[in-house]
Protein backbone atom coordinates (compact mmCIF):
# COMPACT_ATOMS: atom_id res chain seq x y z
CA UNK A 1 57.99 -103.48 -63.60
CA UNK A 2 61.36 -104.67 -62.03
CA UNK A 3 63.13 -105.00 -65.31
CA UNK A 4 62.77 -101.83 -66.24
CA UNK A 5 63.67 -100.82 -62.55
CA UNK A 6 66.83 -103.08 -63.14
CA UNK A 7 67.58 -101.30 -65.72
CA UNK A 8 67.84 -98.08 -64.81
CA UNK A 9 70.20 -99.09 -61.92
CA UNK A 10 72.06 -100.47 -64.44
CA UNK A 11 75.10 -98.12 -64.42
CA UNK A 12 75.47 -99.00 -60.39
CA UNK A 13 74.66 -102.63 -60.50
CA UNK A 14 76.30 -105.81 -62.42
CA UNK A 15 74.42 -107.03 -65.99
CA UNK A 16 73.80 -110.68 -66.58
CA UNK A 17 73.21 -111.00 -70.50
CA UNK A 18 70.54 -109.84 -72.39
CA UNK A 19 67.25 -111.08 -73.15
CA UNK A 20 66.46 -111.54 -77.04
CA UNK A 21 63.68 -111.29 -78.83
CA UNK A 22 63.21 -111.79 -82.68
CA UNK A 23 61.64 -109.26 -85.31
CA UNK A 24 58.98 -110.60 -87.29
CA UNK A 25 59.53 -110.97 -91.08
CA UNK A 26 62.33 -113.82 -92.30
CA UNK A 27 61.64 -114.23 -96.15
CA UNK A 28 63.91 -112.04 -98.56
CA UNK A 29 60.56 -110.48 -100.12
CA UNK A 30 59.11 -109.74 -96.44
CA UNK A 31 62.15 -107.38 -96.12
CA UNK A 32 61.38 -105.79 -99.20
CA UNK A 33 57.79 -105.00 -97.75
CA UNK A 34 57.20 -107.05 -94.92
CA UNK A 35 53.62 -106.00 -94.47
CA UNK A 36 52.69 -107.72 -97.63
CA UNK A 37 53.35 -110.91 -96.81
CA UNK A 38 51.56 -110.84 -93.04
CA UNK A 39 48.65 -110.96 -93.46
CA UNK A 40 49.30 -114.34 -95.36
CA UNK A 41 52.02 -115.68 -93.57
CA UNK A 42 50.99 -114.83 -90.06
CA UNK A 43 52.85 -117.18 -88.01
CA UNK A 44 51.58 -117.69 -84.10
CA UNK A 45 53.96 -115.43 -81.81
CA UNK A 46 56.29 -117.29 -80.35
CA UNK A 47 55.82 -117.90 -75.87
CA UNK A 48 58.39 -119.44 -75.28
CA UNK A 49 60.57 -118.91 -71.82
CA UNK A 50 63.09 -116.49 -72.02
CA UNK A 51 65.82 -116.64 -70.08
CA UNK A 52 65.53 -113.92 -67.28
CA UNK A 53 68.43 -112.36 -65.91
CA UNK A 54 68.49 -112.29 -62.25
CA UNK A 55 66.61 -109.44 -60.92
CA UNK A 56 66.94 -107.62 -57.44
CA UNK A 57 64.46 -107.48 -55.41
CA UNK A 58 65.21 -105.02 -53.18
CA UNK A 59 62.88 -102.65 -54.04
CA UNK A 60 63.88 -99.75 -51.83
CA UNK A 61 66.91 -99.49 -52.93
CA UNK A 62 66.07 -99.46 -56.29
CA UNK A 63 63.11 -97.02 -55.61
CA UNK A 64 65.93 -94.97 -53.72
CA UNK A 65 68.01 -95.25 -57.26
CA UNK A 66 64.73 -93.91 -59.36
CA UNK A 67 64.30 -91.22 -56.85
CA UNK A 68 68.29 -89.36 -56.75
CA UNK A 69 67.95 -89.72 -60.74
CA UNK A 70 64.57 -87.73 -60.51
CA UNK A 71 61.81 -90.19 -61.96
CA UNK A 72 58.67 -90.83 -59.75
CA UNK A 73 58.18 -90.54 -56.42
CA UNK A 74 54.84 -90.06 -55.50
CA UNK A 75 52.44 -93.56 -54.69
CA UNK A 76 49.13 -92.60 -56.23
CA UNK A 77 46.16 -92.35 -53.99
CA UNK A 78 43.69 -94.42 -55.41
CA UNK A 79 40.49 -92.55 -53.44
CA UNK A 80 41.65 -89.39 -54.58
CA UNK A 81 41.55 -90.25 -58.35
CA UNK A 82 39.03 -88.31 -60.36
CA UNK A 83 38.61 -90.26 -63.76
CA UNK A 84 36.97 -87.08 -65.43
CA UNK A 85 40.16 -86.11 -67.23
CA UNK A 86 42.00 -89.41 -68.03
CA UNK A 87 39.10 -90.42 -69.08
CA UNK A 88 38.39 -88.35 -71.63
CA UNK A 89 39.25 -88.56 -75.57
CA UNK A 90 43.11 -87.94 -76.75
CA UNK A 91 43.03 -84.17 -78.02
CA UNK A 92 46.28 -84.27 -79.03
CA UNK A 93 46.52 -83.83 -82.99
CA UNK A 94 49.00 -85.14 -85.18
CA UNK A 95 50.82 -83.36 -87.88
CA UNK A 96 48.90 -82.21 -91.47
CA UNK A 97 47.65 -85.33 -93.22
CA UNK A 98 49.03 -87.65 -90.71
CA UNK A 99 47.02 -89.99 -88.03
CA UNK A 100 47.42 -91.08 -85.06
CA UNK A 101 46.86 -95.29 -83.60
CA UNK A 102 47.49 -96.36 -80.28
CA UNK A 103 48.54 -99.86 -79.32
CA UNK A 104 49.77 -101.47 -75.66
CA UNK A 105 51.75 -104.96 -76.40
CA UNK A 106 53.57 -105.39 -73.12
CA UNK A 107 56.75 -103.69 -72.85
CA UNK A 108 56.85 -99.90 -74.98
CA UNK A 109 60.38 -100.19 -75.25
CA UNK A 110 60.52 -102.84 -78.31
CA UNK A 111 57.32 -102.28 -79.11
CA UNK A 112 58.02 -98.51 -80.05
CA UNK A 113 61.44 -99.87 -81.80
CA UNK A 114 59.05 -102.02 -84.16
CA UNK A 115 56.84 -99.13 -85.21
CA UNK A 116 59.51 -96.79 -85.77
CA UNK A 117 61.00 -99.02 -88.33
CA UNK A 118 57.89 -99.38 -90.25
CA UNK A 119 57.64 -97.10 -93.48
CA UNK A 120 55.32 -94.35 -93.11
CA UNK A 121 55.43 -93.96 -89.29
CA UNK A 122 56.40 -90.77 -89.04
CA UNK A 123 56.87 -90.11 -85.18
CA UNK A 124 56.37 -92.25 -82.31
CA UNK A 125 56.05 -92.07 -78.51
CA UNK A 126 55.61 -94.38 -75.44
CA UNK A 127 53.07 -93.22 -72.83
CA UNK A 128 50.21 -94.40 -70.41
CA UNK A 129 46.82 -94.13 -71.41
CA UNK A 130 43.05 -95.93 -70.11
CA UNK A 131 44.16 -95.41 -66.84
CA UNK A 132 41.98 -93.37 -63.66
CA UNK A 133 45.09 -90.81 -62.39
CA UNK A 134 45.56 -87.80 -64.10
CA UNK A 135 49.47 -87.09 -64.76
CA UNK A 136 50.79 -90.23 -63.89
CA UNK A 137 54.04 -91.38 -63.46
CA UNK A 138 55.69 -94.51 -63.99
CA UNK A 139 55.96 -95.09 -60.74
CA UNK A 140 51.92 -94.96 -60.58
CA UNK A 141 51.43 -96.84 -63.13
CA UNK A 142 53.32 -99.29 -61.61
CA UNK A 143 51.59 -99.68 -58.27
CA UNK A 144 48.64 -101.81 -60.43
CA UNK A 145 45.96 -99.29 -58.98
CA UNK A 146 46.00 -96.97 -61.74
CA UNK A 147 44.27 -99.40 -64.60
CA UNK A 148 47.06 -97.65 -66.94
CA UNK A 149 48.27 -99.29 -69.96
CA UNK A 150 51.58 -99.16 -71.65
CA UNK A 151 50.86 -98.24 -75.28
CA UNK A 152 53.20 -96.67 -78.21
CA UNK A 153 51.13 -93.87 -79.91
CA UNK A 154 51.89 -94.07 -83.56
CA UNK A 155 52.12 -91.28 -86.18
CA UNK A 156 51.67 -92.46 -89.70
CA UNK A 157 51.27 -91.16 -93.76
CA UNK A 158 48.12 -93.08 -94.45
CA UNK A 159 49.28 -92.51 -98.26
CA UNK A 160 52.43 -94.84 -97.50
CA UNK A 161 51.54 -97.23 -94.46
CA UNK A 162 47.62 -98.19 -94.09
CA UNK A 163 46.19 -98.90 -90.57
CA UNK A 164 45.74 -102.42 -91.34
CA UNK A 165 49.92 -102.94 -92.14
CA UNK A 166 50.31 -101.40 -88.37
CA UNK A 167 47.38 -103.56 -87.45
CA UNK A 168 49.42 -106.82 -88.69
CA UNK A 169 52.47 -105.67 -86.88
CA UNK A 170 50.79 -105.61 -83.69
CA UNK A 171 49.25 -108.98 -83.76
CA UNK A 172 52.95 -110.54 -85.45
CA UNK A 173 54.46 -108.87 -82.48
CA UNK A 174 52.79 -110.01 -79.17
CA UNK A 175 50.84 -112.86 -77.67
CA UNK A 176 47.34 -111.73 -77.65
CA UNK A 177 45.99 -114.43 -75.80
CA UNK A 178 47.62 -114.04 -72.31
CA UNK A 179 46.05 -111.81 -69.95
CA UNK A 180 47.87 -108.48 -68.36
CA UNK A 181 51.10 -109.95 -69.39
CA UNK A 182 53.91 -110.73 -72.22
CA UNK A 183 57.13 -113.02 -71.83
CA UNK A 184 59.65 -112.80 -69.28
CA UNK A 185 59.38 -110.27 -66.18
CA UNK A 186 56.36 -108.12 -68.02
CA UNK A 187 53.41 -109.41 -65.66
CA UNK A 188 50.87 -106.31 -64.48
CA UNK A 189 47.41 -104.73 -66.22
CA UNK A 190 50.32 -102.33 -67.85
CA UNK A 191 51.46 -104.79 -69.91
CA UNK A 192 47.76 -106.14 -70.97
CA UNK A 193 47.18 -106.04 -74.99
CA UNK A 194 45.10 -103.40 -76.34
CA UNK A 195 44.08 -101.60 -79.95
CA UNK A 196 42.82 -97.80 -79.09
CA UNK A 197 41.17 -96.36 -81.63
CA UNK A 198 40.46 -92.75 -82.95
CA UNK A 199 37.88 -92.66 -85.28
CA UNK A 200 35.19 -95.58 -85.96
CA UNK A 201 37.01 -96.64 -89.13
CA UNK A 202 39.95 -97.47 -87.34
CA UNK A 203 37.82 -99.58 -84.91
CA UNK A 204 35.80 -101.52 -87.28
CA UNK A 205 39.53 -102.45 -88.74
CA UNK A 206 40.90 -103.36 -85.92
CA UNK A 207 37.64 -105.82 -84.72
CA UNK A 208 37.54 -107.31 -88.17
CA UNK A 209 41.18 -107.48 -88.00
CA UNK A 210 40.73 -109.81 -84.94
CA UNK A 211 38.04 -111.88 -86.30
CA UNK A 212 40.80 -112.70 -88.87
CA UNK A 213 43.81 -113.19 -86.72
CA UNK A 214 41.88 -115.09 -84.10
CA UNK A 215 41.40 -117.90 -86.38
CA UNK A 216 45.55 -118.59 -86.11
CA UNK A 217 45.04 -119.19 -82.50
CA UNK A 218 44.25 -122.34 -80.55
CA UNK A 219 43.59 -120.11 -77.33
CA UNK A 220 40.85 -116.77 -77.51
CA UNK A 221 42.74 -113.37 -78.27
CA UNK A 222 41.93 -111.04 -74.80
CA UNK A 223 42.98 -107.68 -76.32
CA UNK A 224 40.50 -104.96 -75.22
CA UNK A 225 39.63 -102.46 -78.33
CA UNK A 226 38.61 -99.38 -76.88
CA UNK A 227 38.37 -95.49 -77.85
CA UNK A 228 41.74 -93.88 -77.80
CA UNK A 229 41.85 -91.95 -74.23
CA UNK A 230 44.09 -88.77 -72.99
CA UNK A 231 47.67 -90.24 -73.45
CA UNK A 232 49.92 -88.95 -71.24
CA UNK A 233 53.91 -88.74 -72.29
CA UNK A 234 56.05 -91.48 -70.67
CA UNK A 235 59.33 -90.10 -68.88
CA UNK A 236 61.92 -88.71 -71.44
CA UNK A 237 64.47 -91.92 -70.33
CA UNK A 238 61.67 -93.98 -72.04
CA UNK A 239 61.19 -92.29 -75.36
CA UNK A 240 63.08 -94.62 -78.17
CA UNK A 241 64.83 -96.34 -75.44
CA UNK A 242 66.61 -99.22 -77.45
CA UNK A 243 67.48 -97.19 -79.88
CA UNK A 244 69.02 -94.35 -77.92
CA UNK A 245 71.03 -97.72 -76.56
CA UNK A 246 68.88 -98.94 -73.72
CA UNK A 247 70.69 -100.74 -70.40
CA UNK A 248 73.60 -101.83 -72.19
CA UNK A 249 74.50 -98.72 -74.01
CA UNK A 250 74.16 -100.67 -77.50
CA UNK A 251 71.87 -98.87 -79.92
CA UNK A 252 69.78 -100.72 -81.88
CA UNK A 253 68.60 -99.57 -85.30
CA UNK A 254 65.60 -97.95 -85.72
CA UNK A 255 65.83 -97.73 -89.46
CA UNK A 256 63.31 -98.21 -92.15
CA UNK A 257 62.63 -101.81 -93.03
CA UNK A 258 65.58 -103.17 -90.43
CA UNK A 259 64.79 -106.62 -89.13
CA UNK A 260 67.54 -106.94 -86.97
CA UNK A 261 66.35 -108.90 -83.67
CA UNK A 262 65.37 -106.80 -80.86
CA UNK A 263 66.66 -107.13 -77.89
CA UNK A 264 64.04 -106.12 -74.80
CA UNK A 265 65.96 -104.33 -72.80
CA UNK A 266 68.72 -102.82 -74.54
């Protein structure tokens, strides 16, 4: 939560460098097609520390900062949430002879970047979704009372990308095994790790997907598979944030096949 809120101050407060984080795919024929040589090559995810940059905590003033620039400002109240609505399957349809997938990996920022460079994604968008407020915001989402997740919902050709190649970028591009968190600052049930699925062929995928992958890990994969809920549209600021140029102002490519590092928060 406070990175992001650190970096939305950003233009009023001083920067300490960046955090980086590296794409997945090395070999000259895995940027060709990197989704062909995944599945055999799966390395573990790196977890190693990343250097944080020094984060404020003075919450009310950055609360103050998210306020004058017109993001949330309500605190959810948590006996007044009616789960009938949030609850309730994503009716949202995707374009003729597309699909949709869901997927929460910490962090939507690089996690959208890395599907929108993947071939056949046609459209993405960071939201909130499996959570008990209806029209949350991130400030909500952010209190830990809403049970929201952080996803990217994906829209893809199935005749040039197939659910398993966005199933192998998921698993190359988090830690599944840590619990309601990723590296650095992203600690909270919004950042927990999560395949959310729309019809039962995408969910027998993605379990037999994690039968597979779970054999490359020496600790248990905790990523909850669950039916694809109503997904409600992150703040506009959020939508393809790194590549729009994130906290620094540096865009980074969103470009078929690029495998240029990402960098977390811009």
């Amino acid at each position: 939560m406070l990175h992001k809120l650190a970096a939305v101050s950003a233009a009023t407060t001083a920067t300490s460098p960046v955090l980086l984080l590296s794409a997945t795919a090395s070999s000259s024929s895995a940027l060709s097609n990197p989704f062909l040589a995944i599945p055999k090559r799966l390395k573990l995810p790196t977890s190693k520390p990343l250097s944080s940059r020094p984060i404020s905590r003075s919450q009310p003033t950055t609360m103050n900062i998210l306020n004058k620039l017109g993001f949330g400002v309500r605190s959810p109240d948590p006996s007044a949430m009616d789960p009938t609505i949030p609850q309730s399957p994503d009716d949202d349809s995707p374009a003729p002879g597309q699909q949709f997938a869901q997927f929460g990996a910490g962090c939507f920022w690089g996690v959208e970047l890395v599907f929108q460079r993947v071939s056949g994604v046609t459209k993405t968008e960071v939201g909130y979704t499996q959570g008990l407020l209806h029209n949350p915001t991130y400030e909500d989402i952010c209190t830990g009372t809403t049970s929201h997740s952080e996803v990217v919902r994906v829209q893809f050709d199935p005749k040039e990308c197939s659910y398993d190649a966005l199933l192998d970028v998921f698993w190359a591009r988090h830690d599944p095994t840590t619990m309601n968190r990723q590296v650095g600052n992203d600690v909270g049930t919004q950042y927990r790790s999560g395949i959310y699925y729309y019809t039962p062929e995408q969910e027998k995928a993605a379990k037999e997907s994690m039968e597979r992958h779970q054999k490359a890990f020496n600790r248990k994969i905790v990523t909850e598979i669950l039916p694809a809920k109503k997904f409600y549209r992150a703040e506009e600021y959020h939508q393809q944030y790194l590549a729009k140029g994130g906290r620094s102002g540096f865009k980074q490519s969103a470009e078929k096949g690029c495998n240029d590092p990402i960098r977390c928060y811009g």
